[in-house]
C-alpha atoms as a PDB file:
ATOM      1  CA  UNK A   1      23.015  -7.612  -6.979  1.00  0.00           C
ATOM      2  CA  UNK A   2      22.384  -5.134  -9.980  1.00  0.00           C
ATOM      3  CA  UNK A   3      20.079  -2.483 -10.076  1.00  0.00           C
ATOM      4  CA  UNK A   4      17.061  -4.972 -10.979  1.00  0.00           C
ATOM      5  CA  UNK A   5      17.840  -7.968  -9.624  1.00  0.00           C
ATOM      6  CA  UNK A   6      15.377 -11.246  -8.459  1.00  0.00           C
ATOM      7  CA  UNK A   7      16.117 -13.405  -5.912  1.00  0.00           C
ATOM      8  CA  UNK A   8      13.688 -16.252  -5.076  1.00  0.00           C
ATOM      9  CA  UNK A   9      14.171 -17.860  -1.883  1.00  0.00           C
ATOM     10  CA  UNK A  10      14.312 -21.790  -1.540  1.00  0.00           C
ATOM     11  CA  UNK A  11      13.534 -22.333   2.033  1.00  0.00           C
ATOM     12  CA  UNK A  12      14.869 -25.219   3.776  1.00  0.00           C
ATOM     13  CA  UNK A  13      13.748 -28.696   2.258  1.00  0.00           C
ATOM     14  CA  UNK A  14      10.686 -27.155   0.687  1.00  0.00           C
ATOM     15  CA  UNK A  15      10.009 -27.512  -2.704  1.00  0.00           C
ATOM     16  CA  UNK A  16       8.581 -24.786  -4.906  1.00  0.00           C
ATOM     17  CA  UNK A  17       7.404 -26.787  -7.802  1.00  0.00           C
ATOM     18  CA  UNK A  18       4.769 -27.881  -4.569  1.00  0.00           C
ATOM     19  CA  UNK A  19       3.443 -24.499  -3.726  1.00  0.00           C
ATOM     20  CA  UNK A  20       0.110 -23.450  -4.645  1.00  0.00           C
ATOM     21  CA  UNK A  21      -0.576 -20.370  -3.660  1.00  0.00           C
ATOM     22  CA  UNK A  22      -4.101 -18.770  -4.020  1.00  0.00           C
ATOM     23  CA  UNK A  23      -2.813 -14.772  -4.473  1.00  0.00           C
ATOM     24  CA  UNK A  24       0.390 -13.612  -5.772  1.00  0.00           C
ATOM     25  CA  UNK A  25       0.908  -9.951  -4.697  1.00  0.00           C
ATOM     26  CA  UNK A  26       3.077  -7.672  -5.915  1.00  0.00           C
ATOM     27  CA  UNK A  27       4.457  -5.380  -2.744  1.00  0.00           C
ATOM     28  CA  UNK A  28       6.046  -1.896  -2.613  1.00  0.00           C
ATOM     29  CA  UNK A  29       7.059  -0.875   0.748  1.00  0.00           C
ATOM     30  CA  UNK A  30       8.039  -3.897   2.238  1.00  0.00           C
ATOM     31  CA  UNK A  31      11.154  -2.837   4.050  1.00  0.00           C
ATOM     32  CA  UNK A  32       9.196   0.127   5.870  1.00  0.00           C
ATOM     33  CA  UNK A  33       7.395  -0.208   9.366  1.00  0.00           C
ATOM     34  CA  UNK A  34       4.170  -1.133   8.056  1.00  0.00           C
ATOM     35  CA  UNK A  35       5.155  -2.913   4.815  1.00  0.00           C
ATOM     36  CA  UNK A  36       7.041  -5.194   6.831  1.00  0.00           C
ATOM     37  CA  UNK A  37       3.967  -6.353   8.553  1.00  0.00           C
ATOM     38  CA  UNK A  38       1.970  -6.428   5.454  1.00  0.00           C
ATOM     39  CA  UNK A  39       5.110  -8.416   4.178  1.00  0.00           C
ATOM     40  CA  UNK A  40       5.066 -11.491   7.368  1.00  0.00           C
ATOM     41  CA  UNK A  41       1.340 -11.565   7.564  1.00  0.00           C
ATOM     42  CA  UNK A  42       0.892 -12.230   3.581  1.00  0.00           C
ATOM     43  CA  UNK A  43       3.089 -15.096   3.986  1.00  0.00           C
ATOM     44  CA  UNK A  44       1.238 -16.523   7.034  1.00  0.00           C
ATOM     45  CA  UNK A  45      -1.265 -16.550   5.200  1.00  0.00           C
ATOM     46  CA  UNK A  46      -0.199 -18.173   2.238  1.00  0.00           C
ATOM     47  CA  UNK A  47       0.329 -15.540  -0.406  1.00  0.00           C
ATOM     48  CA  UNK A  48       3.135 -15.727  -2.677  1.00  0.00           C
ATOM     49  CA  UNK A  49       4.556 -12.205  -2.473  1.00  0.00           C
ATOM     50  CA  UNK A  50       7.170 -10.342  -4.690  1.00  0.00           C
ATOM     51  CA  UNK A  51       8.938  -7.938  -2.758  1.00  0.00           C
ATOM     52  CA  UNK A  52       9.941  -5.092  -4.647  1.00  0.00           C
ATOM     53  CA  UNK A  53      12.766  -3.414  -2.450  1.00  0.00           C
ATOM     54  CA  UNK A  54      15.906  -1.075  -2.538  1.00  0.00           C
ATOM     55  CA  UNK A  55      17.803  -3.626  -0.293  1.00  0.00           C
ATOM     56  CA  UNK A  56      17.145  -7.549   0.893  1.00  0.00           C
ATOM     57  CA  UNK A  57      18.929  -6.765   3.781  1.00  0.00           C
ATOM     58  CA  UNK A  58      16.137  -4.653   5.454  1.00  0.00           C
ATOM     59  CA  UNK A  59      13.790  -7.265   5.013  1.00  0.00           C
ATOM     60  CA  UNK A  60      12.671  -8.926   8.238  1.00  0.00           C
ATOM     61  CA  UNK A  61      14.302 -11.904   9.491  1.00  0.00           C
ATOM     62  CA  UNK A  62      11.442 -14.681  10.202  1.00  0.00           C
ATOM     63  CA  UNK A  63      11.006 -14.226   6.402  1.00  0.00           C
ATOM     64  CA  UNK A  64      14.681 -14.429   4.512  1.00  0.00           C
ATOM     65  CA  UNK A  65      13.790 -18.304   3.970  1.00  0.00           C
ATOM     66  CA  UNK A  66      10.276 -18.657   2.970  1.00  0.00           C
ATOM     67  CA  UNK A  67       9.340 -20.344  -0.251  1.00  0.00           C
ATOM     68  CA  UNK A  68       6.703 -18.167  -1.134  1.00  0.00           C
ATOM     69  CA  UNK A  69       9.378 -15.179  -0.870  1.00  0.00           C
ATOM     70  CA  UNK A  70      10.745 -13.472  -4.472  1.00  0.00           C
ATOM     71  CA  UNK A  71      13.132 -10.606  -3.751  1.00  0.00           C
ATOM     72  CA  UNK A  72      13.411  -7.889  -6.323  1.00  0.00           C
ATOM     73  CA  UNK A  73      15.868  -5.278  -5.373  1.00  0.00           C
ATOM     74  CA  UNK A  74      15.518  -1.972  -7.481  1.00  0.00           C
ATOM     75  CA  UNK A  75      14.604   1.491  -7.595  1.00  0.00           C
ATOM     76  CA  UNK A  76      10.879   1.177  -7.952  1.00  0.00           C
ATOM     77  CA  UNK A  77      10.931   4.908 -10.229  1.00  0.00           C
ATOM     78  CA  UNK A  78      13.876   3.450 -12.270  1.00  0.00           C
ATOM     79  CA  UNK A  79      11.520   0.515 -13.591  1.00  0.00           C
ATOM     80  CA  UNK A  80      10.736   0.915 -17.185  1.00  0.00           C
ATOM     81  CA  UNK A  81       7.364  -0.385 -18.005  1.00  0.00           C
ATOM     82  CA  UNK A  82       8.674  -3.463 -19.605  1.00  0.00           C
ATOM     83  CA  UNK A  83      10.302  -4.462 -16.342  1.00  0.00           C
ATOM     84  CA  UNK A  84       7.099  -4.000 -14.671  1.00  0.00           C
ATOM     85  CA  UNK A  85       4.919  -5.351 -16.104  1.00  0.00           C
ATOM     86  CA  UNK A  86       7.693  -8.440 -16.090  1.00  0.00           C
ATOM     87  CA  UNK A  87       7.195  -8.345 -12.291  1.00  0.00           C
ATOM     88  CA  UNK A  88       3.120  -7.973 -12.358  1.00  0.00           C
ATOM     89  CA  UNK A  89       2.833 -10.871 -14.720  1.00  0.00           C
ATOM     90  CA  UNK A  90       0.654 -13.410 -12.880  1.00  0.00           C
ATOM     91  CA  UNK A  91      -0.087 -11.022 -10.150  1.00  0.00           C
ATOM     92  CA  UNK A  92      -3.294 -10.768  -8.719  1.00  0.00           C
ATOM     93  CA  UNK A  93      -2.893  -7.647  -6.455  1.00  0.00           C
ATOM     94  CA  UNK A  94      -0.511  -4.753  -5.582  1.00  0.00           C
ATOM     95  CA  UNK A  95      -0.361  -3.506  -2.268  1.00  0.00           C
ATOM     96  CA  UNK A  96       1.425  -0.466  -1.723  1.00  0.00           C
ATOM     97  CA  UNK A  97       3.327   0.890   1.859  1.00  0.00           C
ATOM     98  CA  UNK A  98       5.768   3.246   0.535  1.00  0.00           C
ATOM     99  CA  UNK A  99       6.155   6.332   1.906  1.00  0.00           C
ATOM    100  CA  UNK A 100       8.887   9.550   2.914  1.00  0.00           C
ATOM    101  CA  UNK A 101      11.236   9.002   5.610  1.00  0.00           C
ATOM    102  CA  UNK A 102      10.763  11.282   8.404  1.00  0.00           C
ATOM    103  CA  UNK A 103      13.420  13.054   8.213  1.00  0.00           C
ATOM    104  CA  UNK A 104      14.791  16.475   6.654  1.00  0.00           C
ATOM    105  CA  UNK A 105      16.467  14.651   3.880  1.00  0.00           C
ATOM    106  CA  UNK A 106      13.191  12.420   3.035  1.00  0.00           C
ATOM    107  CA  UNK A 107      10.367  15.492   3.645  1.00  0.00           C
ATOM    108  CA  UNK A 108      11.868  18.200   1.755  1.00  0.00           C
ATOM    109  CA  UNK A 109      14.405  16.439  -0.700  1.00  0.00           C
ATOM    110  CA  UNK A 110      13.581  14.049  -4.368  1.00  0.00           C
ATOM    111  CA  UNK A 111      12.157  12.457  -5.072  1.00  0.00           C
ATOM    112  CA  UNK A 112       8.693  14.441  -4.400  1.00  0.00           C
ATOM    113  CA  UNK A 113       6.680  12.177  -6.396  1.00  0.00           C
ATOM    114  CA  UNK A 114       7.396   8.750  -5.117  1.00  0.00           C
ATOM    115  CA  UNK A 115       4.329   7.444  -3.853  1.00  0.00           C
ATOM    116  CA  UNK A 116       2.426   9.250  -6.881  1.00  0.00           C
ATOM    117  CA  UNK A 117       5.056   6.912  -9.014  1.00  0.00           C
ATOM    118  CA  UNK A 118       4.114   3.656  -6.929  1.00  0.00           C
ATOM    119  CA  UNK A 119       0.702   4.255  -7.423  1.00  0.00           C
ATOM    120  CA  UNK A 120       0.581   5.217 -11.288  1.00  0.00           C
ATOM    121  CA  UNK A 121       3.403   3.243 -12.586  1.00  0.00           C
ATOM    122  CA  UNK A 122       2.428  -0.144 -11.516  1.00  0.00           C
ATOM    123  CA  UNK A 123      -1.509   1.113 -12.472  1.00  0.00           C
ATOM    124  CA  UNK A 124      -0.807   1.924 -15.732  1.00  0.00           C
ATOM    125  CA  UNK A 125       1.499  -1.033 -16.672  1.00  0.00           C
ATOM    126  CA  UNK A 126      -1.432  -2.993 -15.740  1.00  0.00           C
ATOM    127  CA  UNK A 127      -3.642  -1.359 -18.166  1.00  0.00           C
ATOM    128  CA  UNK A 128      -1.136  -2.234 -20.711  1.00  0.00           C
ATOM    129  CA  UNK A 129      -1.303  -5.877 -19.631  1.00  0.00           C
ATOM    130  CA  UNK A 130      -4.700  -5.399 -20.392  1.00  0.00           C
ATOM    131  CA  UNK A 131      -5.308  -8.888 -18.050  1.00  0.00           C
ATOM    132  CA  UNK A 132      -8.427 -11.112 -18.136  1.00  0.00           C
ATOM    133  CA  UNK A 133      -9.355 -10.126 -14.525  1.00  0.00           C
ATOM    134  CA  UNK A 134      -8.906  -7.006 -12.510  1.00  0.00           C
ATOM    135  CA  UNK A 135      -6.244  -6.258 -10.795  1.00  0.00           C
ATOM    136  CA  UNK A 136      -6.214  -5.414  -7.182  1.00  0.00           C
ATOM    137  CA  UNK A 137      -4.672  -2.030  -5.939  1.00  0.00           C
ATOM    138  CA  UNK A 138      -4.368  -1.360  -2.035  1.00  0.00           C
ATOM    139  CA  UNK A 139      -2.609   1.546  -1.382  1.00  0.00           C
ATOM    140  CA  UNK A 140      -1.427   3.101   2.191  1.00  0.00           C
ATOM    141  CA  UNK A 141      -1.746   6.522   2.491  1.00  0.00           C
ATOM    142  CA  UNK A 142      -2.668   8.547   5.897  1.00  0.00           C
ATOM    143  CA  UNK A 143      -5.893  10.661   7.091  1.00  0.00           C
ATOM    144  CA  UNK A 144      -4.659  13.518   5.977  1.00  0.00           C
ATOM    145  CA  UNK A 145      -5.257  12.603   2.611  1.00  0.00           C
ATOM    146  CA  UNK A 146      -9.154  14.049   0.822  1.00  0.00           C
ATOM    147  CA  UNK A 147     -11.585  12.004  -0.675  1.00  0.00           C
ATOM    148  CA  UNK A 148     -12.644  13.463  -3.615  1.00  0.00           C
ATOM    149  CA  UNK A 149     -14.719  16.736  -3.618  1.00  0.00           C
ATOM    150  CA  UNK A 150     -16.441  17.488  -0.291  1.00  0.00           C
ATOM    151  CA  UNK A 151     -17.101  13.131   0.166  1.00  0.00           C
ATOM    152  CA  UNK A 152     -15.332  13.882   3.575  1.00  0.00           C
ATOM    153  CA  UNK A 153     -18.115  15.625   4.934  1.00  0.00           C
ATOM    154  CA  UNK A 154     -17.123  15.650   8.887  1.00  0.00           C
ATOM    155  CA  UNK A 155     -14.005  17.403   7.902  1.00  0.00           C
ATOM    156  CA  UNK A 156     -14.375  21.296   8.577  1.00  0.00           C
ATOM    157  CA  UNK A 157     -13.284  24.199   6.808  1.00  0.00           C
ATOM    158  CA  UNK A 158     -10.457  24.476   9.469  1.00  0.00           C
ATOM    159  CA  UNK A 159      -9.526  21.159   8.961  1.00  0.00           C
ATOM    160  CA  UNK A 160      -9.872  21.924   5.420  1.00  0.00           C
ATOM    161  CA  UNK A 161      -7.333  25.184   5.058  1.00  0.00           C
ATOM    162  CA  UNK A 162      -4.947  23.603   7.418  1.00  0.00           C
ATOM    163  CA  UNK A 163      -4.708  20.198   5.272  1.00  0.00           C
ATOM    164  CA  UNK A 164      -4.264  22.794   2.142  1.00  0.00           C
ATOM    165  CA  UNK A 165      -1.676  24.818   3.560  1.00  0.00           C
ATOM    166  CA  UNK A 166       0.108  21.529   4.358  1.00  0.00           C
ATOM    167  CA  UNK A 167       0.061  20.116   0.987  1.00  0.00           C
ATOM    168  CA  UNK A 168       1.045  23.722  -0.297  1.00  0.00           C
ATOM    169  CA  UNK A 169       4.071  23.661   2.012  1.00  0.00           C
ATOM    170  CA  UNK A 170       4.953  19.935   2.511  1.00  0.00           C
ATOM    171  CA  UNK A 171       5.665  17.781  -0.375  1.00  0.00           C
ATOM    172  CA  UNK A 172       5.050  14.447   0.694  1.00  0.00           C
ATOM    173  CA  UNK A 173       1.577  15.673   1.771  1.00  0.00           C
ATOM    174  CA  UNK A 174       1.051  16.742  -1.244  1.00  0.00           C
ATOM    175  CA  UNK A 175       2.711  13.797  -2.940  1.00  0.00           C
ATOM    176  CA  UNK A 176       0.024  11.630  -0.514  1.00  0.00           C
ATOM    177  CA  UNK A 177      -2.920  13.295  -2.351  1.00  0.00           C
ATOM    178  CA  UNK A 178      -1.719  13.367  -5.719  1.00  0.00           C
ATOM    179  CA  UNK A 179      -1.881   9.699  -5.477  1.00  0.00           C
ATOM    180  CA  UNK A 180      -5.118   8.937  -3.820  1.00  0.00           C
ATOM    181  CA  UNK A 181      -6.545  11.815  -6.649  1.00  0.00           C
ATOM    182  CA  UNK A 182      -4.800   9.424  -9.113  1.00  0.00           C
ATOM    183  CA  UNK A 183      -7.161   6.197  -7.969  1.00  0.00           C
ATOM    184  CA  UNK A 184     -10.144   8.452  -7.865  1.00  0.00           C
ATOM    185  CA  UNK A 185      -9.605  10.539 -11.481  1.00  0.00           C
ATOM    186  CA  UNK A 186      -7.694   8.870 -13.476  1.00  0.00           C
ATOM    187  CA  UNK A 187      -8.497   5.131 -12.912  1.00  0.00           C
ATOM    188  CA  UNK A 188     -11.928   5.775 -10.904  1.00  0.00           C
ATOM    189  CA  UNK A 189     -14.185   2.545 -10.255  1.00  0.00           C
ATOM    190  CA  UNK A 190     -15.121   1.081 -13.712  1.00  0.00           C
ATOM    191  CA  UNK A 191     -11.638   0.727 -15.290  1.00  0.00           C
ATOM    192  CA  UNK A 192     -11.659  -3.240 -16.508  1.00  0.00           C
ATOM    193  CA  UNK A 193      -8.214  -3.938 -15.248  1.00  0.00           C
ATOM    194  CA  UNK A 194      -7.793  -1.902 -12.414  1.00  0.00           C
ATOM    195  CA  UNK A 195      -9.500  -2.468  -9.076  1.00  0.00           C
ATOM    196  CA  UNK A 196      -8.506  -0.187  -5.919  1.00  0.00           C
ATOM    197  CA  UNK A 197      -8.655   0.910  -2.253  1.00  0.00           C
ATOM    198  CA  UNK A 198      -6.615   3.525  -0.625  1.00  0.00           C
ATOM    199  CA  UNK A 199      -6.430   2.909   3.165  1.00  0.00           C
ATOM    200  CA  UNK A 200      -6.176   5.653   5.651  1.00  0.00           C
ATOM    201  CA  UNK A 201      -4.691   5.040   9.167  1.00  0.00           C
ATOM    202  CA  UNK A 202      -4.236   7.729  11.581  1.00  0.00           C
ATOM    203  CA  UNK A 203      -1.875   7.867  13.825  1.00  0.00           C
ATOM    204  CA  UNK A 204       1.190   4.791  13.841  1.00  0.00           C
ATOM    205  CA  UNK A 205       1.700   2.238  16.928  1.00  0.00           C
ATOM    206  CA  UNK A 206       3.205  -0.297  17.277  1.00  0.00           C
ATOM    207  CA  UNK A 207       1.843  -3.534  18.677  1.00  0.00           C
ATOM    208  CA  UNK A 208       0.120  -6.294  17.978  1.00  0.00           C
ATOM    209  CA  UNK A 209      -2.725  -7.205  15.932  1.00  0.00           C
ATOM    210  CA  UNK A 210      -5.956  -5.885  17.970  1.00  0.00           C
ATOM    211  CA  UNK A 211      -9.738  -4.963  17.373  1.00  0.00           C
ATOM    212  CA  UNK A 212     -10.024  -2.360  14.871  1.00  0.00           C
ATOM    213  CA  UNK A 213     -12.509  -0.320  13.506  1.00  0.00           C
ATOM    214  CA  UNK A 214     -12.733   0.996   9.442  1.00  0.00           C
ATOM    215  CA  UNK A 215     -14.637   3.724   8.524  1.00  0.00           C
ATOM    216  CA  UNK A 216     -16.286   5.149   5.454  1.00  0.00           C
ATOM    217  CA  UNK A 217     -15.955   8.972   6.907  1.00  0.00           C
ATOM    218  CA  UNK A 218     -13.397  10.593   9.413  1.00  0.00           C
ATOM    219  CA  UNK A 219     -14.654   9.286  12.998  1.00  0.00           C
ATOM    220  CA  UNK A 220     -12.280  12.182  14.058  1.00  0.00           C
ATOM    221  CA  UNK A 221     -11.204  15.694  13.735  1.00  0.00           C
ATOM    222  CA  UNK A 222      -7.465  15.919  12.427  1.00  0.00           C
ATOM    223  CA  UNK A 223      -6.584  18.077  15.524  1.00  0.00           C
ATOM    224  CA  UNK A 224      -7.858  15.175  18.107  1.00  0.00           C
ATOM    225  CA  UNK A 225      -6.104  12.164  15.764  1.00  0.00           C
ATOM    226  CA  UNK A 226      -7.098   8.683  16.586  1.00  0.00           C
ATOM    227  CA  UNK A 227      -4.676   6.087  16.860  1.00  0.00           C
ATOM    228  CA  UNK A 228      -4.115   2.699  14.713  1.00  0.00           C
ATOM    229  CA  UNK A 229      -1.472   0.057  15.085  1.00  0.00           C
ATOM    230  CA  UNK A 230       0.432  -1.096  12.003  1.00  0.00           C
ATOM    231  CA  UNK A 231      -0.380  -4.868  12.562  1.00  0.00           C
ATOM    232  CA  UNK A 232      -3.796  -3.946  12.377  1.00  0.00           C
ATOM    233  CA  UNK A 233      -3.537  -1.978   9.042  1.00  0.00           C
ATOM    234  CA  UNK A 234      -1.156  -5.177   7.687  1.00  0.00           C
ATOM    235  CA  UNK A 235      -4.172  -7.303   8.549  1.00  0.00           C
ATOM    236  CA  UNK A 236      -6.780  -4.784   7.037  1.00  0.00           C
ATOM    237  CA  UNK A 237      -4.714  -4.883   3.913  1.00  0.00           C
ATOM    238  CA  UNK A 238      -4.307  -8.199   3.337  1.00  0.00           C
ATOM    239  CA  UNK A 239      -7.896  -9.304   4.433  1.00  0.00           C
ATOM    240  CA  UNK A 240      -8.801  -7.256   1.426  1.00  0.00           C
ATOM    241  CA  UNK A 241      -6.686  -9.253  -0.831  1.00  0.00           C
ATOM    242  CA  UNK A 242      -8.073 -12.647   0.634  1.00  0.00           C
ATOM    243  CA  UNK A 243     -11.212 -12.204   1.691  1.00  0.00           C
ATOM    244  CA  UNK A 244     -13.931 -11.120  -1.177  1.00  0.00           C
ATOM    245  CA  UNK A 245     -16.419  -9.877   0.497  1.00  0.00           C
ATOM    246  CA  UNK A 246     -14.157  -7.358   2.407  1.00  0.00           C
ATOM    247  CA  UNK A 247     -12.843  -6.192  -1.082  1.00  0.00           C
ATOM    248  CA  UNK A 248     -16.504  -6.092  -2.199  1.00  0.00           C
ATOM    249  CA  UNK A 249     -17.522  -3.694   0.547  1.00  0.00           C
ATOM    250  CA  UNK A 250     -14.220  -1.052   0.211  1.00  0.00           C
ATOM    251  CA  UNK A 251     -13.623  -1.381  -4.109  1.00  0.00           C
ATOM    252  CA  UNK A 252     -13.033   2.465  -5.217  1.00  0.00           C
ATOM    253  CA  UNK A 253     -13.408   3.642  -1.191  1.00  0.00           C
ATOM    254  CA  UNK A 254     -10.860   5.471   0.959  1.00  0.00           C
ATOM    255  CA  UNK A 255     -11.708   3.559   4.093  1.00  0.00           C
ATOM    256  CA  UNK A 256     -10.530   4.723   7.300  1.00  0.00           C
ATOM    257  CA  UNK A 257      -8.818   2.462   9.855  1.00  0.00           C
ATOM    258  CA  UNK A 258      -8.294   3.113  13.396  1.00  0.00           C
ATOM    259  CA  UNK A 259      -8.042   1.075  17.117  1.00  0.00           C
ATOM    260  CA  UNK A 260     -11.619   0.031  18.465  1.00  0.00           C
ATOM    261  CA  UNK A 261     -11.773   2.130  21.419  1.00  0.00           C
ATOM    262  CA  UNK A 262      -9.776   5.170  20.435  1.00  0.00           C
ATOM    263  CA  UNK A 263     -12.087   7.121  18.649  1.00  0.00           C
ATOM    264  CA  UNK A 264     -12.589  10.872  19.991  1.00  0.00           C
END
């Protein structure tokens, strides 16, 4: 495929023309650990989903066939704003799982402002759009991210320095909080077009989807982390895409989700 290329699946005697979906979400991320959860459980649920991704081939299995499916491999910062807003036409939401890798390579090398570029890219092509209803932003980022000011108000000058030293020497830390400060500054919570809610897990299981807990404040101190299991941030995510009141109660929050139980 080229550099920006769609591919919308057919599924097996399924046709499209029939499919009605409620929500059509546009997803960044959904290759990665958690993105591929957010991914199956949108489509169990009957959301139409386009998949913006660097390869179809890392895209999970049980999904390669479903209807409801539109591939679009590219390089999400090569995107001119023409092309995306060609890809958020008729979108109601965004939801947003991409991340670093863990490695060397993906810490210290470019790009250093990719998840600042998935969340103000997309944002701001929607503004252009200027569409008749708002446009839902949920964006993955991790505790270690700041709400604004001092909003965070269980977090301790130690946690404090040590979260600014980390930024100062890590650049996807940093490149985390530039893009939650993006939400909160730039678009804040009466822009007409854009709607959001950055969602902070703590530390990543695997597993099933469990009870879970979401909090406005830190139920922990960084240096005792909690734990949270992807499926249950994939269902978090997507129950604020389908569910109105959730949305409701987290628009223009930073909500943090963690395991029932595991709380320090």
């Amino acid at each position: 495929m080229t550099a920006d290329a769609t591919r919308t699946n057919g599924g097996t005697g399924t046709n499209e023309a029939t499919l009605d979906p409620q929500h059509t979400v546009l997803l960044l991320g959904g290759t990665g650990r958690t993105g591929g959860r957010v991914l199956t459980q949108l489509l169990e649920r009957g959301v139409a989903v386009r998949a913006i991704v660097r390869s179809a081939a890392r895209l999970p299995d049980a999904v390669s066939d479903d209807p409801l499916l539109t591939v679009i491999e590219a390089e999400l910062l090569a995107l001119s704003a023409e092309e995306l807003r060609r890809h958020l036409d008729g979108c109601d939401a965004v939801i947003s799982c991409l991340g670093h890798n863990i490695s060397v390579k993906g810490i210290l090398g470019p790009p250093h402002r990719l998840v600042t570029g998935a969340a103000s890219n997309p944002a701001r092509a929607v503004q252009a759009m200027r569409p008749t209803k708002p446009v839902r932003f949920v964006f993955m980022t991790s505790v270690s991210v700041n709400r604004p000011a001092t909003a965070d108000t269980t977090r301790g000058a130690g946690q404090r320095f040590y979260l600014w030293l980390i930024r100062a020497l890590v650049p996807p830390a940093r490149d985390n909080q530039r893009a939650a400060d993006f939400f909160a500054h730039e678009i804040g919570v009466s822009d007409p077009y854009v709607e959001w809610v950055v969602v902070r897990p703590d530390t990543l299981l695997a597993g099933e989807v469990t009870d879970y807990q979401v909090h406005d404040e830190l139920p922990s101190s960084i240096f005792k982390p909690d734990e949270t299991n992807m499926a249950n941030i994939a269902h978090f995510m997507c129950e604020l895409i389908v569910d109105g009141d959730t949305w409701k109660r987290w628009r223009g929050g930073m909500p943090v989700i963690v395991n029932a139980g595991t709380t320090s």
